[in-house]
Structure formats: C-alpha cells, structure tokens
N, C-alpha and C. Protein backbone atom coordinates (compact mmCIF):
# COMPACT_ATOMS: atom_id res chain seq x y z
N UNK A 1 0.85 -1.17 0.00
CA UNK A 1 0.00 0.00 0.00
C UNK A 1 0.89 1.23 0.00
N UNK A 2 0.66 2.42 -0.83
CA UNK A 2 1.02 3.57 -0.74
C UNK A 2 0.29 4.52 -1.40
N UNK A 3 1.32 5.74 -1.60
CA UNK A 3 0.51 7.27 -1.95
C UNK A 3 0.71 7.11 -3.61
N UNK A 4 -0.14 6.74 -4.61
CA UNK A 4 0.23 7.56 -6.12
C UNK A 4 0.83 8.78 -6.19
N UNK A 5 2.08 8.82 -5.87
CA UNK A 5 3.01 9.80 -6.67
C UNK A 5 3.81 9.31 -7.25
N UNK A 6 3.79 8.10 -7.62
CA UNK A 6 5.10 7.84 -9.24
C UNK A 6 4.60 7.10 -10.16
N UNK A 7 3.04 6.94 -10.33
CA UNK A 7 2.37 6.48 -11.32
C UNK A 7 2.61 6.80 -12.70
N UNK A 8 2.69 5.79 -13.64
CA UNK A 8 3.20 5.55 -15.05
C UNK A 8 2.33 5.76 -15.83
N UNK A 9 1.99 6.01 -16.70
CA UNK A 9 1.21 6.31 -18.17
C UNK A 9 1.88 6.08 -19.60
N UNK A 10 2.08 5.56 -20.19
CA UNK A 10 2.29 5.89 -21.35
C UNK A 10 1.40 5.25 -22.30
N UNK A 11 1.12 6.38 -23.46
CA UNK A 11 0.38 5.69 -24.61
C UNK A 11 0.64 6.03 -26.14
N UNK A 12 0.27 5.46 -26.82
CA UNK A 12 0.93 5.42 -28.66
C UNK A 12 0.31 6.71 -29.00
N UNK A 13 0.65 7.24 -29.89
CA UNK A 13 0.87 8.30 -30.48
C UNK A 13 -0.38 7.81 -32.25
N UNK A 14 -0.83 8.60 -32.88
CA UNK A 14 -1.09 8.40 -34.04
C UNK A 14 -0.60 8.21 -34.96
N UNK A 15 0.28 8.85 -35.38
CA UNK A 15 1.64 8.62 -36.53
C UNK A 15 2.04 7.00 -36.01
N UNK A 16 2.68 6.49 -34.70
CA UNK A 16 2.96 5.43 -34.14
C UNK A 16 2.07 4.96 -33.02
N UNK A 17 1.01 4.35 -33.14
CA UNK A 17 0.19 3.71 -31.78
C UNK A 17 0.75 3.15 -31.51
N UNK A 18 1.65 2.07 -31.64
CA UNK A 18 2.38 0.78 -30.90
C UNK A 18 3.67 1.74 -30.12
N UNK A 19 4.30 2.68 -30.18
CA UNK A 19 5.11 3.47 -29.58
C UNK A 19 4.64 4.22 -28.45
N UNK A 20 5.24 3.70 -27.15
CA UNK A 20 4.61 4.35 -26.19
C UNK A 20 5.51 5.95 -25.66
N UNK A 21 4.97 6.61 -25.55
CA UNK A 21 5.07 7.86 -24.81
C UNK A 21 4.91 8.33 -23.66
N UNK A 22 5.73 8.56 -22.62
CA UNK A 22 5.25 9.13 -21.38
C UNK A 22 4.63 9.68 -21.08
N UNK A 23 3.23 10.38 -20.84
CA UNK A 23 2.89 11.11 -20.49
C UNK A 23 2.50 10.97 -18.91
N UNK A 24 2.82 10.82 -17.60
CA UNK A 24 2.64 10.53 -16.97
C UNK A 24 2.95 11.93 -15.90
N UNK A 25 3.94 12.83 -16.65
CA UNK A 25 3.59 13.81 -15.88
C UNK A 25 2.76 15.38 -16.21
N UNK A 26 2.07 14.69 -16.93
CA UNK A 26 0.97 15.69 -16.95
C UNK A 26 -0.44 15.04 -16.93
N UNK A 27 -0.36 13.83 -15.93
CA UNK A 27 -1.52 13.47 -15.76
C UNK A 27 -2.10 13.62 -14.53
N UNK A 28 -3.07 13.28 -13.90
CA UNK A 28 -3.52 12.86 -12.76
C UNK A 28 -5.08 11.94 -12.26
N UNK A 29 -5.11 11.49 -11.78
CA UNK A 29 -6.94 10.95 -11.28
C UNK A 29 -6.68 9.97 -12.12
N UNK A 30 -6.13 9.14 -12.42
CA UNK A 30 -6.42 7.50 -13.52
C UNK A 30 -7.76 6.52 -12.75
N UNK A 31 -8.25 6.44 -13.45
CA UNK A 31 -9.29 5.66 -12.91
C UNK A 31 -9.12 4.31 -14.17
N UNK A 32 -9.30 3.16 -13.64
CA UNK A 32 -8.77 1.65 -14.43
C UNK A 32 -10.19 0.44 -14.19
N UNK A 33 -11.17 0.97 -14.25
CA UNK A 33 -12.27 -0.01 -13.82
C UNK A 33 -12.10 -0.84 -15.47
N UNK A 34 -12.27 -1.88 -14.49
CA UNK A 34 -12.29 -3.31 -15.34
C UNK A 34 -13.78 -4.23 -14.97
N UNK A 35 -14.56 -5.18 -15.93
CA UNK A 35 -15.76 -6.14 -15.48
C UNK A 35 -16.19 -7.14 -16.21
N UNK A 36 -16.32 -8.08 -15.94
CA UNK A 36 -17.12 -9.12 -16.42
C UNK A 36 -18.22 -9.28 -16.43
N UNK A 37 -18.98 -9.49 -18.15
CA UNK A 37 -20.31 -9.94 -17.76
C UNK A 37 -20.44 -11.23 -16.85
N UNK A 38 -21.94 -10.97 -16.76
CA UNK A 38 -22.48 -12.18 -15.91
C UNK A 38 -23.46 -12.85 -16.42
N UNK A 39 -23.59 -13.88 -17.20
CA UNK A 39 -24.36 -14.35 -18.43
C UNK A 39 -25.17 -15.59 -17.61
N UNK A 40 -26.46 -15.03 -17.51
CA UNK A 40 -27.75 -15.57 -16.97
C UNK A 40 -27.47 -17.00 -17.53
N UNK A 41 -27.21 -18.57 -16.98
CA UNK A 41 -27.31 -19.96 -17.35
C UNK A 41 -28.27 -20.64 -16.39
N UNK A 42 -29.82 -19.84 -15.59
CA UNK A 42 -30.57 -21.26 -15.26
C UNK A 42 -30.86 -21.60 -16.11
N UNK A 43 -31.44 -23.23 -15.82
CA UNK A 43 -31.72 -24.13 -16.55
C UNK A 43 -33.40 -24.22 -15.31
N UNK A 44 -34.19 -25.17 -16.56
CA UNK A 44 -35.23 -25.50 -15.49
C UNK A 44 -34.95 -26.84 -14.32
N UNK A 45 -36.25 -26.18 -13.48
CA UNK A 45 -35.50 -27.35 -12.35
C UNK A 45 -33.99 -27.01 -11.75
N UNK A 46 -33.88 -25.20 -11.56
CA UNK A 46 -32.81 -25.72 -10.78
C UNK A 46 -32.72 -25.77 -9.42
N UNK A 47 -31.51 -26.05 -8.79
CA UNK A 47 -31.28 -26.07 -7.55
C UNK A 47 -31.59 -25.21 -6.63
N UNK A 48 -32.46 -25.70 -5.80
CA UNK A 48 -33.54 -24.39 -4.59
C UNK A 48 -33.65 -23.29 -5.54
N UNK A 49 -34.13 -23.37 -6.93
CA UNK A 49 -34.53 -22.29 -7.57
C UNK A 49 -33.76 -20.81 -7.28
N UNK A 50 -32.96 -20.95 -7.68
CA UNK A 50 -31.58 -20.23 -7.65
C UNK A 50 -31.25 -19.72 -9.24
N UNK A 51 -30.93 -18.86 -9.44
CA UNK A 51 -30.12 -18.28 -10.36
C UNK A 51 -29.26 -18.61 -10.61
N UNK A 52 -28.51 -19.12 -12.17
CA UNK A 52 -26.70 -19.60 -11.70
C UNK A 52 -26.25 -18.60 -13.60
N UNK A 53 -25.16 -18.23 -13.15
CA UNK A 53 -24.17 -17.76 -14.19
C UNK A 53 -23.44 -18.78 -14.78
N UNK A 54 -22.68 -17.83 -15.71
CA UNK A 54 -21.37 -17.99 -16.13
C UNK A 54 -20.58 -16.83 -16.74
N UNK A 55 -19.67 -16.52 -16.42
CA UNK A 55 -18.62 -15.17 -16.79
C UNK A 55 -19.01 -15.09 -18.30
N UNK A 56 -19.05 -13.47 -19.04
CA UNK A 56 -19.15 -13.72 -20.07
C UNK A 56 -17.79 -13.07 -21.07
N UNK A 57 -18.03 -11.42 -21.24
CA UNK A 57 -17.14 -11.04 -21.40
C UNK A 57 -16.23 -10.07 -21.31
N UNK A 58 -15.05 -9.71 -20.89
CA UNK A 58 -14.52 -8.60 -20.29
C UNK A 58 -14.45 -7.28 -20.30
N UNK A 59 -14.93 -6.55 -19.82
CA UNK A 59 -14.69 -4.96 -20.73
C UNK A 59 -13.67 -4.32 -19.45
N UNK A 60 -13.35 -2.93 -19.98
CA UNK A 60 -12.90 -1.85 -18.98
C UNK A 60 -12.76 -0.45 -19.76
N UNK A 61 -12.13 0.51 -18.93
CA UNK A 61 -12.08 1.86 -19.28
C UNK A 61 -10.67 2.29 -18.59
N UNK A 62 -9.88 2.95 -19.54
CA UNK A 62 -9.04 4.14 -18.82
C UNK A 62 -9.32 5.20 -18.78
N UNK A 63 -9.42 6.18 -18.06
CA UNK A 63 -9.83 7.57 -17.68
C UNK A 63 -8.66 8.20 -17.21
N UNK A 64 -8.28 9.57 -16.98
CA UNK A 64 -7.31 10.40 -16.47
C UNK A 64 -7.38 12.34 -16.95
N UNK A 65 -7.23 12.83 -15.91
CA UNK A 65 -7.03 14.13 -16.29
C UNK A 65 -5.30 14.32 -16.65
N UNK A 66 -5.35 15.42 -17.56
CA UNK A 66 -3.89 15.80 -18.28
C UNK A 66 -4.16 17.36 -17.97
N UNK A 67 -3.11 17.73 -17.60
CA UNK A 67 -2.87 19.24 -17.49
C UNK A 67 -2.22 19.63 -19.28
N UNK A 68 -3.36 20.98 -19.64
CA UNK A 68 -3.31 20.63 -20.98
C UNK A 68 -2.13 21.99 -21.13
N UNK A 69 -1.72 21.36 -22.36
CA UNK A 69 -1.08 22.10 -22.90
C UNK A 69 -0.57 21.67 -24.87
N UNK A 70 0.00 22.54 -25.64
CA UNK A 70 -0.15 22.21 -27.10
C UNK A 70 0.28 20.67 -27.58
N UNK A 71 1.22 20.54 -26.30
CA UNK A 71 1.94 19.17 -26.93
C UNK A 71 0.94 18.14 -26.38
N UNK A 72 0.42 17.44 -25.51
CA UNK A 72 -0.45 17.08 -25.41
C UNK A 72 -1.78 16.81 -25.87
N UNK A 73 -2.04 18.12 -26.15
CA UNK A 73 -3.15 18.43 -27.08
C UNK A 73 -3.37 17.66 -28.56
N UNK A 74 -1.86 17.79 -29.16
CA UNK A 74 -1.58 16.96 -30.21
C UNK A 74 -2.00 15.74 -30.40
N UNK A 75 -1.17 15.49 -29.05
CA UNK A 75 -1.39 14.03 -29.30
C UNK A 75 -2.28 13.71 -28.76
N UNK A 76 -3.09 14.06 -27.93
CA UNK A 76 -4.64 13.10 -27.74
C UNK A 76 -5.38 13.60 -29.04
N UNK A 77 -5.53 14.73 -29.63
CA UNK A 77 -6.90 14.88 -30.66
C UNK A 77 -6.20 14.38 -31.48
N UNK A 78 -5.29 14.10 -31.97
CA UNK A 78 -4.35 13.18 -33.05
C UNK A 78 -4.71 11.82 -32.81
N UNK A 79 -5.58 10.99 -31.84
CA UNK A 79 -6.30 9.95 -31.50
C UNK A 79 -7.49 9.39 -31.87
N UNK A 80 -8.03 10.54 -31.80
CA UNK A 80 -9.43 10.40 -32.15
C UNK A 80 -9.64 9.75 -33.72
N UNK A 81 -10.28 8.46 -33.70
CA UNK A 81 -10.45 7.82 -34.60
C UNK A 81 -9.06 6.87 -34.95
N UNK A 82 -8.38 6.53 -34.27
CA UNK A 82 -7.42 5.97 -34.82
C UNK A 82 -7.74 4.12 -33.53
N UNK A 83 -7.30 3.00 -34.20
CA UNK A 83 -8.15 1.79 -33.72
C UNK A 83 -6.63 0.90 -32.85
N UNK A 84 -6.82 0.73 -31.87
CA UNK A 84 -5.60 -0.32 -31.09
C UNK A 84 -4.49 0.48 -31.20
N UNK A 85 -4.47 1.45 -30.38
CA UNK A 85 -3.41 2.13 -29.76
C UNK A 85 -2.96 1.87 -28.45
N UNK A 86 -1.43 1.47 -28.30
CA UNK A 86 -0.84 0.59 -27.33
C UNK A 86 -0.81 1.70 -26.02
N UNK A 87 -1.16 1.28 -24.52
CA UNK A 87 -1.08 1.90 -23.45
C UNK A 87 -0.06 0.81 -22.48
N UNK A 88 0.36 1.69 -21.70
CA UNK A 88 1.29 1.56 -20.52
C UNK A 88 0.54 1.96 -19.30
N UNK A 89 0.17 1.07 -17.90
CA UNK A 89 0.54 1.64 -16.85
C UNK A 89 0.29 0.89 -15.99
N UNK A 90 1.34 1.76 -14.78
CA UNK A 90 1.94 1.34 -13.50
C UNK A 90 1.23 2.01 -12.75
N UNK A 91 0.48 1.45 -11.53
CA UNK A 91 -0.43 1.81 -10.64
C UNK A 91 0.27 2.68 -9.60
N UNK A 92 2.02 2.39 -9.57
CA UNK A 92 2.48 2.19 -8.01
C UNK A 92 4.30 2.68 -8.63
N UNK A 93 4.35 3.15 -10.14
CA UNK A 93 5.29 3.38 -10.88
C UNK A 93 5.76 2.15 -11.55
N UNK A 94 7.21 2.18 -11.81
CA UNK A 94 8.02 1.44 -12.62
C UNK A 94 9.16 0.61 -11.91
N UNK A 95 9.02 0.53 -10.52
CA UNK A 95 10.11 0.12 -10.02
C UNK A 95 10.30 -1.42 -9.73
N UNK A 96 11.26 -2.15 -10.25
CA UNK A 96 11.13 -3.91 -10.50
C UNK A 96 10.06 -4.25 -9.43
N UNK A 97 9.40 -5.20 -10.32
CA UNK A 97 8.28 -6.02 -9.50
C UNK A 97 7.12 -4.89 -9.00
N UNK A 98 7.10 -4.13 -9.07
CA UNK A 98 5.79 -2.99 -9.19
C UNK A 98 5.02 -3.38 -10.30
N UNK A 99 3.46 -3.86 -10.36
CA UNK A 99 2.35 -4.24 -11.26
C UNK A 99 2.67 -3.41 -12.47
N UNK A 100 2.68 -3.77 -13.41
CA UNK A 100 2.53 -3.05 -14.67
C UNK A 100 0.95 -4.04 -15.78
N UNK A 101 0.28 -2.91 -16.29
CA UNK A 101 -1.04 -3.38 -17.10
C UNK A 101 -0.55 -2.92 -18.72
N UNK A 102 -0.70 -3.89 -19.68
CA UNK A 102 -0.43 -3.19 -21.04
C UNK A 102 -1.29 -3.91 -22.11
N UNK A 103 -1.83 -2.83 -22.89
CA UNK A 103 -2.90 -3.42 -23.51
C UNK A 103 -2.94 -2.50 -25.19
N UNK A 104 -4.45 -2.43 -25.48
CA UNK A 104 -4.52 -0.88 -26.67
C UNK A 104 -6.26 -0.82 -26.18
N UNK A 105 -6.20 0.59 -26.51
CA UNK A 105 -7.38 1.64 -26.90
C UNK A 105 -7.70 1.61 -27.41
N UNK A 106 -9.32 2.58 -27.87
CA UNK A 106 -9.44 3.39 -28.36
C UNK A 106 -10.41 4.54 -27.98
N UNK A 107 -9.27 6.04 -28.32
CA UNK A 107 -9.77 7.08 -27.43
C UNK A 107 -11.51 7.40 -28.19
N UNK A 108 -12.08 7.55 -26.87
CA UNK A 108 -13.47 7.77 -27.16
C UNK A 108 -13.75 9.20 -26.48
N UNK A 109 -13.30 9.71 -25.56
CA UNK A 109 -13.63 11.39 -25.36
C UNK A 109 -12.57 11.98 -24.68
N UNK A 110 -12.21 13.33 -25.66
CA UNK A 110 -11.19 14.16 -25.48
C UNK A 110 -11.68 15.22 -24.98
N UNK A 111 -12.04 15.89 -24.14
CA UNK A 111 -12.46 17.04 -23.59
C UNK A 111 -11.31 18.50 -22.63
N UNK A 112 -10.49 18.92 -23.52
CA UNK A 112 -9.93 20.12 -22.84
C UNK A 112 -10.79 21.29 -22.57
N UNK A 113 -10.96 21.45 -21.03
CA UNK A 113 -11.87 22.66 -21.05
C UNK A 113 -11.05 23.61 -20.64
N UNK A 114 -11.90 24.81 -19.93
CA UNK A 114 -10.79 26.19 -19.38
C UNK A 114 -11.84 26.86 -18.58
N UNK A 115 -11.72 27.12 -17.06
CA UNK A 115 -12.26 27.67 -16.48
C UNK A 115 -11.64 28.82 -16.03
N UNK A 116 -12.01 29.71 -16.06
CA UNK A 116 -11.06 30.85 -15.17
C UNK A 116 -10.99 30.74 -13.78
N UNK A 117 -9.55 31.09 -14.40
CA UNK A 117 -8.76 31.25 -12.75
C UNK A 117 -8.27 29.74 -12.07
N UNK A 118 -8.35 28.78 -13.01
CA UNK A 118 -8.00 27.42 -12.85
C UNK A 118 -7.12 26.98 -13.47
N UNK A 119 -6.23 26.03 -13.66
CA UNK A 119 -5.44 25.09 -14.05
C UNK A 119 -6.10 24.43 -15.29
N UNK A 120 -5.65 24.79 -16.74
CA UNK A 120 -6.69 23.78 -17.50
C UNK A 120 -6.45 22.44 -17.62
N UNK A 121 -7.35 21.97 -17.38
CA UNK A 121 -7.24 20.39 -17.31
C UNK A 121 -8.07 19.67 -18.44
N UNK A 122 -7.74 18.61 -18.84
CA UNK A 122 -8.59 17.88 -19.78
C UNK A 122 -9.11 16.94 -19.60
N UNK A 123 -10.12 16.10 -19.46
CA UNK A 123 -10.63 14.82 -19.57
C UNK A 123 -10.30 14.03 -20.51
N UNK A 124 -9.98 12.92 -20.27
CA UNK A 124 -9.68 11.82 -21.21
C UNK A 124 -10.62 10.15 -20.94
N UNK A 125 -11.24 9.63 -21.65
CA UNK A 125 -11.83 8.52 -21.67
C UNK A 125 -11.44 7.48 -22.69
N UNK A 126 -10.58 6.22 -22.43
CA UNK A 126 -10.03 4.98 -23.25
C UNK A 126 -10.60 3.99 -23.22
N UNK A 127 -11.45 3.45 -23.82
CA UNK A 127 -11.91 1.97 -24.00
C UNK A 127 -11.07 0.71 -24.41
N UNK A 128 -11.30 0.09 -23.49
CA UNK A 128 -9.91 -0.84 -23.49
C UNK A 128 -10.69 -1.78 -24.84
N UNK A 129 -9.69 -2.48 -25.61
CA UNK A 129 -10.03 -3.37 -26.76
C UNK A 129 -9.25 -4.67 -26.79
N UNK A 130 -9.53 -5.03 -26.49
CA UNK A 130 -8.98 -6.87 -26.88
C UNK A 130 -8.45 -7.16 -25.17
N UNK A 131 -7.15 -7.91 -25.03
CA UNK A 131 -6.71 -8.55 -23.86
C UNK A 131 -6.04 -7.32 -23.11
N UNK A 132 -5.89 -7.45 -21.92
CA UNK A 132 -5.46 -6.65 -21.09
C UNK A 132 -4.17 -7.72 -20.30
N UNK A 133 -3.19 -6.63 -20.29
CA UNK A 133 -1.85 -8.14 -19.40
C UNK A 133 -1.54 -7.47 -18.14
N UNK A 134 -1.34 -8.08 -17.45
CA UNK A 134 -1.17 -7.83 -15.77
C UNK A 134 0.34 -8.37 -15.72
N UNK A 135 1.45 -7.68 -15.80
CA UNK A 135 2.55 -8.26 -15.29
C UNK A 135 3.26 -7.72 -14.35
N UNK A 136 4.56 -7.43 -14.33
CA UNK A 136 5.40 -6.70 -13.20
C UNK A 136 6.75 -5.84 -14.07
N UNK A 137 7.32 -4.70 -13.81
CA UNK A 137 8.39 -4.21 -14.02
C UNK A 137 9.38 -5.17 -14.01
N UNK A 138 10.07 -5.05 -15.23
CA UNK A 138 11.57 -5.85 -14.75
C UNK A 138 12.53 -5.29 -13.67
C-alpha cells in the first residue's frame, strides 16, 4: 500500500500507436475499472430455484485528467479515430516487481476545457479493446 506519486502512463501516439510515450507527468486521477459480464445460465428445475451464471465477457475503461497544454493536445486529438493504440501503466510506478497493465485503446472522449482562474485540465476517456496483461516491471 502507498501514496500515487510515481504512477506511469504511457500511450501510442497516431503517426505510431504501438510506440509508447510518457505522459505521466501531466496526468492525474487515472481511474482503471475493469468487469465481467455475468451471463444468466438457469436451466429449469434448478437447484432451490436459484439463479446460476457464467462469466461472459470482459470490458474496462481508462480515464485520467492531463494538465493541458499544445503538446499534449496533439497528441490526444491526433487519436481520435485511430483503432488499437498501445497503453502503458503502473499503478504504483516502474520500479522492479511494481504491477505493470499493457494493452490498446481506443480514445473515445477528449475534452480540454478552461475555467477561469483554474489550471486547465482535460478529460480523457479509453476503452480498453482486446486482452489486457497484468505483469510486473523488470
């Protein structure tokens, strides 16, 4: 257990999706929800009339705010519409044996806003696509 301050990000670029990029310090708030369906299998006659499953199929989302600025900017609206773009990240950073998740996208909402008298920040929303890998830093 600890504090997220050396959390990892990186993700592909448009010109190169499979090339990852740091952006990790101009991010913040990552949110990583992951779920399985739950695919209704009673049968009749079942057991004490009970409900029973079976897992169906996986989805998730990456989310994160980016403190915006031009270079950034680039490269997320340089996303939009582009299919299996490779992501990086470390919950807890990069340091051996620290969890690392690596998978691809695709960006579904880019939102840089600007409030006065605030920090502009952007919203970002990633739909995870195909397998997701759970390993560790070398």
């Amino acid at each position: 257990m600890g504090v997220a301050k050396s959390t990892v990000l990186k993700i592909g670029s448009a010109g190169t999706p499979s090339t990852l990029v740091d952006i990790s310090t101009k991010t913040s708030g990552v949110k990583f929800p992951r779920e399985a369906d739950a695919v209704e299998s009673t049968a009749f006659q079942a057991a004490g009339n009970a409900k029973t499953f079976l897992v169906g199929l996986i989805n998730g989302q990456l989310s994160f705010e980016v403190n915006y600025d031009a270079t950034i900017d680039a490269q997320l609206a340089g996303l939009l519409g582009v299919d299996a773009v490779s992501f990086e990240y470390g919950p807890e950073g990069s340091t051996t044996g620290y969890t690392k998740y690596t998978g691809t996208f695709v960006l579904t909402k880019y939102e840089p806003p600007a409030t006065v008298g605030q920090l502009i920040k952007g919203s970002v929303e990633l739909q995870l696509t195909g397998q997701v890998t759970r390993t560790t830093y070398p």
